[in-house]
N, C-alpha and C. Protein backbone atom coordinates (compact mmCIF):
# COMPACT_ATOMS: atom_id res chain seq x y z
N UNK A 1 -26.06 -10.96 -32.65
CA UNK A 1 -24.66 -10.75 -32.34
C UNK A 1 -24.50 -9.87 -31.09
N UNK A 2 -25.66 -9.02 -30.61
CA UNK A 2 -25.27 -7.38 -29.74
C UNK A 2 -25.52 -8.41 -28.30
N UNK A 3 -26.67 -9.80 -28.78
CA UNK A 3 -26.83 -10.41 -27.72
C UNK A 3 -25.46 -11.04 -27.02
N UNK A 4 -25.35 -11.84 -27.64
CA UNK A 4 -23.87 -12.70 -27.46
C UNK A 4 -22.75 -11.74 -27.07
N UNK A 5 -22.50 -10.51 -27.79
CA UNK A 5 -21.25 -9.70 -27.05
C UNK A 5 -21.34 -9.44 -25.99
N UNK A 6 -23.19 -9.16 -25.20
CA UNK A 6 -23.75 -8.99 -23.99
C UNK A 6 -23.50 -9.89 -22.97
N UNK A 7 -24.04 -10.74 -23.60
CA UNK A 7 -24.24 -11.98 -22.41
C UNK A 7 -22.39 -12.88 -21.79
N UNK A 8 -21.45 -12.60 -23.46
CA UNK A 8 -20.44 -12.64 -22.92
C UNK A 8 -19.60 -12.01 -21.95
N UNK A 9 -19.74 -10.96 -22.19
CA UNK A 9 -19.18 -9.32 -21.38
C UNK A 9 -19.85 -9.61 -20.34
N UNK A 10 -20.93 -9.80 -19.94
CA UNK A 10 -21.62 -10.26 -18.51
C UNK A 10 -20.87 -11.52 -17.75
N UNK A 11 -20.71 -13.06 -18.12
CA UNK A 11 -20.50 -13.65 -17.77
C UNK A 11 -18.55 -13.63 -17.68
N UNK A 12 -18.07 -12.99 -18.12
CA UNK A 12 -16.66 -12.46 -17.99
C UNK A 12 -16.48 -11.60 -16.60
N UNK A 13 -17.72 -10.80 -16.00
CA UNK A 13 -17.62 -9.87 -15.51
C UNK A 13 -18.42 -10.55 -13.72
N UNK A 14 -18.98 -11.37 -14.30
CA UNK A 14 -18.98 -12.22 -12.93
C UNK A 14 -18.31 -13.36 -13.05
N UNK A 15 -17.52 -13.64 -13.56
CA UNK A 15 -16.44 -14.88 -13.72
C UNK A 15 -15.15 -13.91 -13.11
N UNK A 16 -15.19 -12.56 -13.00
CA UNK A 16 -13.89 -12.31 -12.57
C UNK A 16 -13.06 -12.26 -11.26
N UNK A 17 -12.12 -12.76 -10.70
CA UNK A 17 -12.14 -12.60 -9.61
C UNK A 17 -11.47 -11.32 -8.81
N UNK A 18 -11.70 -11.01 -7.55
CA UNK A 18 -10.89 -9.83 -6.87
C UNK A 18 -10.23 -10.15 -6.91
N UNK A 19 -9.30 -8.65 -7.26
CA UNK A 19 -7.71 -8.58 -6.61
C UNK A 19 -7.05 -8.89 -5.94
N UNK A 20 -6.07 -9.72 -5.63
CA UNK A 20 -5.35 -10.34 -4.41
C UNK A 20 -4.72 -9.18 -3.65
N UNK A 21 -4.13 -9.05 -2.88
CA UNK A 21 -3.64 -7.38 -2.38
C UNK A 21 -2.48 -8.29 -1.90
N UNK A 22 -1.43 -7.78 -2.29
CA UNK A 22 0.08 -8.13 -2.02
C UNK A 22 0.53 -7.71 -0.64
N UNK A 23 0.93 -8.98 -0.19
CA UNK A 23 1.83 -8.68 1.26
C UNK A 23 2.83 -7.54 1.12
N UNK A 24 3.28 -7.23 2.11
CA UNK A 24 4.60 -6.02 2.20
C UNK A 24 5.61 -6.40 3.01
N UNK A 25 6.27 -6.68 2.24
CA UNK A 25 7.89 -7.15 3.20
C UNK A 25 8.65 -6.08 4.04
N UNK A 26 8.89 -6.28 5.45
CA UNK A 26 9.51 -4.92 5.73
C UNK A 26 10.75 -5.58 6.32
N UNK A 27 11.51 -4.53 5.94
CA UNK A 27 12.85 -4.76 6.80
C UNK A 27 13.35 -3.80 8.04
N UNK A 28 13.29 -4.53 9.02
CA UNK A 28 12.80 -3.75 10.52
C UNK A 28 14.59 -2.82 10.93
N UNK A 29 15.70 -3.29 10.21
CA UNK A 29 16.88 -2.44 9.70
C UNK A 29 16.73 -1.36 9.22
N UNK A 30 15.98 -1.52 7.93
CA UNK A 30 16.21 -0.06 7.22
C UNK A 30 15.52 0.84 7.67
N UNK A 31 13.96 0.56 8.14
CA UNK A 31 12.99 1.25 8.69
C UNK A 31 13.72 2.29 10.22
N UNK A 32 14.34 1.14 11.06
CA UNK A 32 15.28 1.87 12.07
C UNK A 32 16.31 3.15 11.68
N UNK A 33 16.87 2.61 10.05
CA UNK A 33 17.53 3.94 9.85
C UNK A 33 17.24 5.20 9.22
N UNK A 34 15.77 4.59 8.92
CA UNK A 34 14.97 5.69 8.17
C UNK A 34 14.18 6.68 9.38
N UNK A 35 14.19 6.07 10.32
CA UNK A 35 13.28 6.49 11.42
C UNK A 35 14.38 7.14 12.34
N UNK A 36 15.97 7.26 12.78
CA UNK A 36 16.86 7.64 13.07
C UNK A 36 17.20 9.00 12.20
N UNK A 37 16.93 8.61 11.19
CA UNK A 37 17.45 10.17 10.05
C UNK A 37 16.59 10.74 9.72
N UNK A 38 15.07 10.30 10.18
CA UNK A 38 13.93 11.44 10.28
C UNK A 38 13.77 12.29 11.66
N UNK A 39 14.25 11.57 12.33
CA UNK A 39 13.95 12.54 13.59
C UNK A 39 14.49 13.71 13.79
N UNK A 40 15.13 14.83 13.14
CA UNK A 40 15.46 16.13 13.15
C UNK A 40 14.53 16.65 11.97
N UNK A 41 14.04 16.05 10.79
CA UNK A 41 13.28 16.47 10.08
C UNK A 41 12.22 16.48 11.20
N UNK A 42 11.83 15.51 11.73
CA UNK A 42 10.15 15.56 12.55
C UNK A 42 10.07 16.98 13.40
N UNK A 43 11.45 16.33 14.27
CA UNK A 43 11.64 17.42 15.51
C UNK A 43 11.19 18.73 14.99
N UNK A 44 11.95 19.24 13.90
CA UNK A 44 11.71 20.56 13.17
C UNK A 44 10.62 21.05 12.27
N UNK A 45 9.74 19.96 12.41
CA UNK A 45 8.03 20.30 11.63
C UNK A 45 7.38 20.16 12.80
N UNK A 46 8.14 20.27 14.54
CA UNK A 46 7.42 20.37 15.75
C UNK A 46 6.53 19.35 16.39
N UNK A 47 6.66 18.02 15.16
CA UNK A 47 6.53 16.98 16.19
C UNK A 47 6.97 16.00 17.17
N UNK A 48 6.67 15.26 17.67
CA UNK A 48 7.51 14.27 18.80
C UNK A 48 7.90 13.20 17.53
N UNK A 49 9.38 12.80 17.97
CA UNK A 49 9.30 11.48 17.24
C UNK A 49 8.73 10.39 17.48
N UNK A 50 8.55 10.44 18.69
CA UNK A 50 7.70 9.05 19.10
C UNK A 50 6.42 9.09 18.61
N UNK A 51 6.03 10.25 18.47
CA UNK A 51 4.46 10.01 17.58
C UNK A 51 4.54 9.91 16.22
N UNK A 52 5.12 9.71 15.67
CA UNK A 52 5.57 9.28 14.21
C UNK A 52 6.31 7.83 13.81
N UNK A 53 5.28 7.34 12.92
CA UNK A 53 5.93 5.63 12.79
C UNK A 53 6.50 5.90 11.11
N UNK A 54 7.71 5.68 11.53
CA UNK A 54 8.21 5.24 10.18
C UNK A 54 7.82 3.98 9.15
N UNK A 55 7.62 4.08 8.07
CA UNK A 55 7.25 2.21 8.01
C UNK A 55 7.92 2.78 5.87
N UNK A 56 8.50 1.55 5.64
CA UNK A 56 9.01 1.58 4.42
C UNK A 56 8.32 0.98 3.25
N UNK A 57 8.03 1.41 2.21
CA UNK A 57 6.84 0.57 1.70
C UNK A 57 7.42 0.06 0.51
């Protein structure tokens, strides 16, 4: 029996396949207004906004 739970649990475990990794939809709108209403937060933690990419996840 310890065989068979083995050899099953094995062949389950190379029968399995990788994870697909999900696309990310962005909406290049909201990101603009998220990236508009961060820039006094940025400014004021002393960075440039232009060196900072907003991206919405």
């Amino acid at each position: 029996m310890k065989r068979f739970v083995a050899a099953l649990t094995a062949t389950l475990l190379l029968w399995a396949q990788p994870a697909q990794a999900q696309s990310i939809l962005r909406d290049a709108e909201t990101e603009t207004m998220f990236a508009e209403m961060s820039g006094p937060l940025i400014t004021a933690a002393g960075l440039s906004p232009r060196d900072v990419k907003v991206v919405l996840i």
